[in-house]
N, C-alpha and C. Protein backbone atom coordinates (compact mmCIF):
# COMPACT_ATOMS: atom_id res chain seq x y z
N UNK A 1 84.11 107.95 110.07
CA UNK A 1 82.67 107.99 109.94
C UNK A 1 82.11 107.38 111.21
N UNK A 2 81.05 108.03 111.45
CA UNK A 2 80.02 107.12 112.85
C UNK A 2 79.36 106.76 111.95
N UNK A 3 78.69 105.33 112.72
CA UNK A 3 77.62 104.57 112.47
C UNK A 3 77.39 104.33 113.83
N UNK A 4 75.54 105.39 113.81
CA UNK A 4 74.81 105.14 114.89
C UNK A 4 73.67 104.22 114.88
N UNK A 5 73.01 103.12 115.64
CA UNK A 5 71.48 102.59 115.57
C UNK A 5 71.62 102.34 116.72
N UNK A 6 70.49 101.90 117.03
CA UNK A 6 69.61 101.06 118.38
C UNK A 6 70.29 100.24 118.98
N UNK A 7 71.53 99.61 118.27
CA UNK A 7 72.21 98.37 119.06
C UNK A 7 73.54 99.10 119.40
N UNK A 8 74.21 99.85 118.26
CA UNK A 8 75.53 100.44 118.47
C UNK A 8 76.04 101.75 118.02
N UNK A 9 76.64 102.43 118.88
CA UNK A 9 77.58 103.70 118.21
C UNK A 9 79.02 103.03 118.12
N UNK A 10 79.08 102.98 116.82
CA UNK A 10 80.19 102.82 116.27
C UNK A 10 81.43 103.97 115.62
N UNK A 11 82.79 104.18 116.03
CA UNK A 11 83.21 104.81 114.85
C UNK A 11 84.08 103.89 113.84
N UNK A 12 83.64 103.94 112.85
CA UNK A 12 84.07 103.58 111.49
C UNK A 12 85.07 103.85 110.85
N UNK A 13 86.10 103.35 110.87
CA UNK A 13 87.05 103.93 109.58
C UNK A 13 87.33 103.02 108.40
N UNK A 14 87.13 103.41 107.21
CA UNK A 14 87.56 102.32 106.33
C UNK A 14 88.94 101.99 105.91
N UNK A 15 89.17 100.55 106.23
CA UNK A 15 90.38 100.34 105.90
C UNK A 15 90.47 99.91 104.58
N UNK A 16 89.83 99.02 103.85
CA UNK A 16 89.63 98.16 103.21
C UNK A 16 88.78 98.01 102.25
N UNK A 17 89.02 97.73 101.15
CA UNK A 17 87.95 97.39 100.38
C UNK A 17 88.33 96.14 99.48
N UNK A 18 87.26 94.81 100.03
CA UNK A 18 87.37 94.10 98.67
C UNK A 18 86.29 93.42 97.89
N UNK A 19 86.88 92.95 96.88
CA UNK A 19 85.75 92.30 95.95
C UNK A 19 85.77 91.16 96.07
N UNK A 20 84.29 90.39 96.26
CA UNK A 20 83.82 89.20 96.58
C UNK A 20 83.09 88.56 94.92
N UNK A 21 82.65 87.79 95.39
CA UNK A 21 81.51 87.37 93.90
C UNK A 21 80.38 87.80 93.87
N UNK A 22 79.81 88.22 95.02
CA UNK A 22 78.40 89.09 95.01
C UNK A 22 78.52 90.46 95.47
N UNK A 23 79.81 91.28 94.95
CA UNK A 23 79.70 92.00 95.50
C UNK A 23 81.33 93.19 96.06
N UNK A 24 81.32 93.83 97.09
CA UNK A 24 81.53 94.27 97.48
C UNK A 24 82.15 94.10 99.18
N UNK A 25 83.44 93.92 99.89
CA UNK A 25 83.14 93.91 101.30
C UNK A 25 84.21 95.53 101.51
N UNK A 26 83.48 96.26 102.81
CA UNK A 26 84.14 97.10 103.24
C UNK A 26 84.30 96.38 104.68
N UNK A 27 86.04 96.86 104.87
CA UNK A 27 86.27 96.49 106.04
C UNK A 27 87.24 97.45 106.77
N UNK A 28 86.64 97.97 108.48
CA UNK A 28 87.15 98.55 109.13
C UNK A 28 88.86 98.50 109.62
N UNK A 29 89.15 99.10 110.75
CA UNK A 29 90.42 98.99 111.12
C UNK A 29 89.90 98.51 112.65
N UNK A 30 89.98 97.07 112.58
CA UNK A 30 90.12 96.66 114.26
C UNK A 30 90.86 97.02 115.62
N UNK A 31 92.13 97.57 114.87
CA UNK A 31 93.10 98.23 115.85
C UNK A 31 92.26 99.21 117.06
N UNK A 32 91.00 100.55 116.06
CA UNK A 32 90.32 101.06 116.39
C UNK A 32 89.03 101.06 117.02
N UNK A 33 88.48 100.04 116.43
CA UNK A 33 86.92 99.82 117.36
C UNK A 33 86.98 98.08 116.74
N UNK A 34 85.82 98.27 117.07
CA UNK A 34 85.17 96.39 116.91
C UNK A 34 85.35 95.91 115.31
N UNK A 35 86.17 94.78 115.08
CA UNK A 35 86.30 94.86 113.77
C UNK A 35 84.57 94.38 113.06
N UNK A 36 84.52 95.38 111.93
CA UNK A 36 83.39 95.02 111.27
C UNK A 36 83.63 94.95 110.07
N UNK A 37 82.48 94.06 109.58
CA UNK A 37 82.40 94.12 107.67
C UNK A 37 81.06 94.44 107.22
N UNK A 38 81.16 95.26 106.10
CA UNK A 38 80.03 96.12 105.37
C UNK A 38 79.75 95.17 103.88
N UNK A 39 78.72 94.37 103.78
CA UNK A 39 79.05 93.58 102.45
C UNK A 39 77.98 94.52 101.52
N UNK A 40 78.16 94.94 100.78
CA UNK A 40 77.50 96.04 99.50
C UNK A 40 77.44 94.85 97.79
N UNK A 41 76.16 94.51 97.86
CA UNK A 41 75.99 93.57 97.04
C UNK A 41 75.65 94.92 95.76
N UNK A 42 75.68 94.53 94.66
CA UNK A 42 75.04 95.40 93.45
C UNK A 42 74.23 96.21 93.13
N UNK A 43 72.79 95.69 93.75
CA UNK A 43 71.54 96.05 93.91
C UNK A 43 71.67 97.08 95.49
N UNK A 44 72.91 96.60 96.25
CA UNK A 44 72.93 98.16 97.45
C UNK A 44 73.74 99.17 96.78
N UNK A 45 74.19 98.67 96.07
CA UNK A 45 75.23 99.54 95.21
C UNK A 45 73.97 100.24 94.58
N UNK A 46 72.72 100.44 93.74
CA UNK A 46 72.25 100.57 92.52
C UNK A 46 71.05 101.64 93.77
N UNK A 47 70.73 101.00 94.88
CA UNK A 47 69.88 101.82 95.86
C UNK A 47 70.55 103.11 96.39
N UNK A 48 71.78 102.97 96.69
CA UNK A 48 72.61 104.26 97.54
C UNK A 48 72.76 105.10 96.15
N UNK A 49 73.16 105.04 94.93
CA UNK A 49 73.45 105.95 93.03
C UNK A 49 71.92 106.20 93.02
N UNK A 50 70.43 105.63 93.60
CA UNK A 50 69.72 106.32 93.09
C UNK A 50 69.10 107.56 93.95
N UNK A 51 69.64 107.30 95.63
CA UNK A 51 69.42 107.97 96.16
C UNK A 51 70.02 109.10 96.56
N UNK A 52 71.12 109.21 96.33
CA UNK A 52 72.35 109.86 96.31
C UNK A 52 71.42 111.19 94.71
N UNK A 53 71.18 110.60 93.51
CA UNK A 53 71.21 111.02 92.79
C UNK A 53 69.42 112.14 93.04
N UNK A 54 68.22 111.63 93.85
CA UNK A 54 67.12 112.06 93.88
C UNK A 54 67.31 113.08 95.02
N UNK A 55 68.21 112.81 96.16
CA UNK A 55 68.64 114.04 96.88
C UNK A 55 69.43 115.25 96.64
N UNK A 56 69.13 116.34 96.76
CA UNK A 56 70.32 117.61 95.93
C UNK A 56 71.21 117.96 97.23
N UNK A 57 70.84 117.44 98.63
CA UNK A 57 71.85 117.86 99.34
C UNK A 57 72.77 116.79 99.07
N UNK A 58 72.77 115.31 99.19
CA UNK A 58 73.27 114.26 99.27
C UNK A 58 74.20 114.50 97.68
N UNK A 59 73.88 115.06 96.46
CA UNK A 59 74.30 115.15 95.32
C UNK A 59 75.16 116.24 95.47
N UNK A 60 74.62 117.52 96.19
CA UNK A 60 75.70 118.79 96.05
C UNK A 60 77.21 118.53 97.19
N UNK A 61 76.90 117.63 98.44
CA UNK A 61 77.86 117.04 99.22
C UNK A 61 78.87 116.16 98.14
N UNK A 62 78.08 114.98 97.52
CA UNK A 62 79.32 113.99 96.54
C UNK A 62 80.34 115.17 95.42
N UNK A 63 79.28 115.99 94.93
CA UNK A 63 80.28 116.99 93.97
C UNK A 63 81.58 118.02 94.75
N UNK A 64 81.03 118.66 96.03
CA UNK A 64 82.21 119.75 97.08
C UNK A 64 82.47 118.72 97.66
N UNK A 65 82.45 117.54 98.40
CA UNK A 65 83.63 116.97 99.24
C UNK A 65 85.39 117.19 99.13
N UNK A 66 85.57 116.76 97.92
CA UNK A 66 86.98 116.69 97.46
C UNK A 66 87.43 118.50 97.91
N UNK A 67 86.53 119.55 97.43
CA UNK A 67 87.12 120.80 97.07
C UNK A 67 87.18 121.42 98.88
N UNK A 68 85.83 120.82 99.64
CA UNK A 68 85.80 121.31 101.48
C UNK A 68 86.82 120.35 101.87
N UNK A 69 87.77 119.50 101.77
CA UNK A 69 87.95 118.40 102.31
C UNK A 69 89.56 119.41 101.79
N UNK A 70 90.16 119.81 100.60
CA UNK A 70 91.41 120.11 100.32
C UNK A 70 91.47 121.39 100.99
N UNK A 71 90.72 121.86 100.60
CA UNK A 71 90.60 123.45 101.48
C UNK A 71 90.46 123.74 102.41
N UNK A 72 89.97 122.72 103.41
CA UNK A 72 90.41 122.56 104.82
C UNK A 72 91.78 121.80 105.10
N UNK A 73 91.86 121.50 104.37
CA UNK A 73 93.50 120.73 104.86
C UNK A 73 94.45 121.95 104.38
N UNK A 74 94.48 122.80 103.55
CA UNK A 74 95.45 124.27 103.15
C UNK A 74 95.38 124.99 104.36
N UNK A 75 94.00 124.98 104.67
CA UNK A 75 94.19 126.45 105.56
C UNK A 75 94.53 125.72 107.35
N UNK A 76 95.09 124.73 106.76
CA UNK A 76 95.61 124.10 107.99
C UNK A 76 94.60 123.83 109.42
N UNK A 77 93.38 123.32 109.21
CA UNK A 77 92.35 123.09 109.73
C UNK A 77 92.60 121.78 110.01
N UNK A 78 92.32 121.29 111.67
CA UNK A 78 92.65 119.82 111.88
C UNK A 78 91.54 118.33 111.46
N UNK A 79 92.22 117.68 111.20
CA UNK A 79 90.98 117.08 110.48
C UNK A 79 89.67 116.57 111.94
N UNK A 80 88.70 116.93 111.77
CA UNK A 80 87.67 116.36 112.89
C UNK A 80 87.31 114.76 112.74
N UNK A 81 87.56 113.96 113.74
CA UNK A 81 87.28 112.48 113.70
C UNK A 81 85.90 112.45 114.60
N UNK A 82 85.20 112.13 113.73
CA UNK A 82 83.44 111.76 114.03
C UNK A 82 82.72 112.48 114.92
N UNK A 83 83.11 113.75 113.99
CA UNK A 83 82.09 115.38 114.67
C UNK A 83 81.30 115.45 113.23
N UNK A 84 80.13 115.60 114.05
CA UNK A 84 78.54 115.91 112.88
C UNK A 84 78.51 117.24 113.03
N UNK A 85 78.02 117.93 111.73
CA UNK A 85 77.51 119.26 112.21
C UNK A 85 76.17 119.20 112.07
């Protein structure tokens, strides 16, 4: 994944995921870029399920990922590392 803003282009990969007491930490692979941590408290958790859910592109992407994601890996398609279309 990229993560672009004003201060940094980052690419992202998740290595990690753990559980804290408030929460949530995602954590990258330092090997690869700058090590970072993503802390996802409840209430970011409860903002991304409602927005995810009021968007139909953002909703029809969470339902086909799994099915574009296997079906490109069959037809032997290389996987793209942090190409947007």
């Amino acid at each position: 994944m990229k993560v672009v803003s004003k201060l940094v282009e980052l690419d992202f990969e998740v290595k990690r995921i753990e559980k804290t007491k408030h929460g949530i930490v995602v954590l990258n692979d330092p090997a690869r870029s700058m090590a970072t941590k993503v802390h996802i408290t409840p209430e970011d958790a409860m903002t991304i399920a409602k927005a995810i859910l009021s968007s139909g592109a953002a909703f029809r992407f969470v339902l086909s990922f799994p099915f574009v994601y296997w079906f490109g890996r069959l037809k032997g398609q290389p996987k793209k590392k942090g190409s947007r279309p």
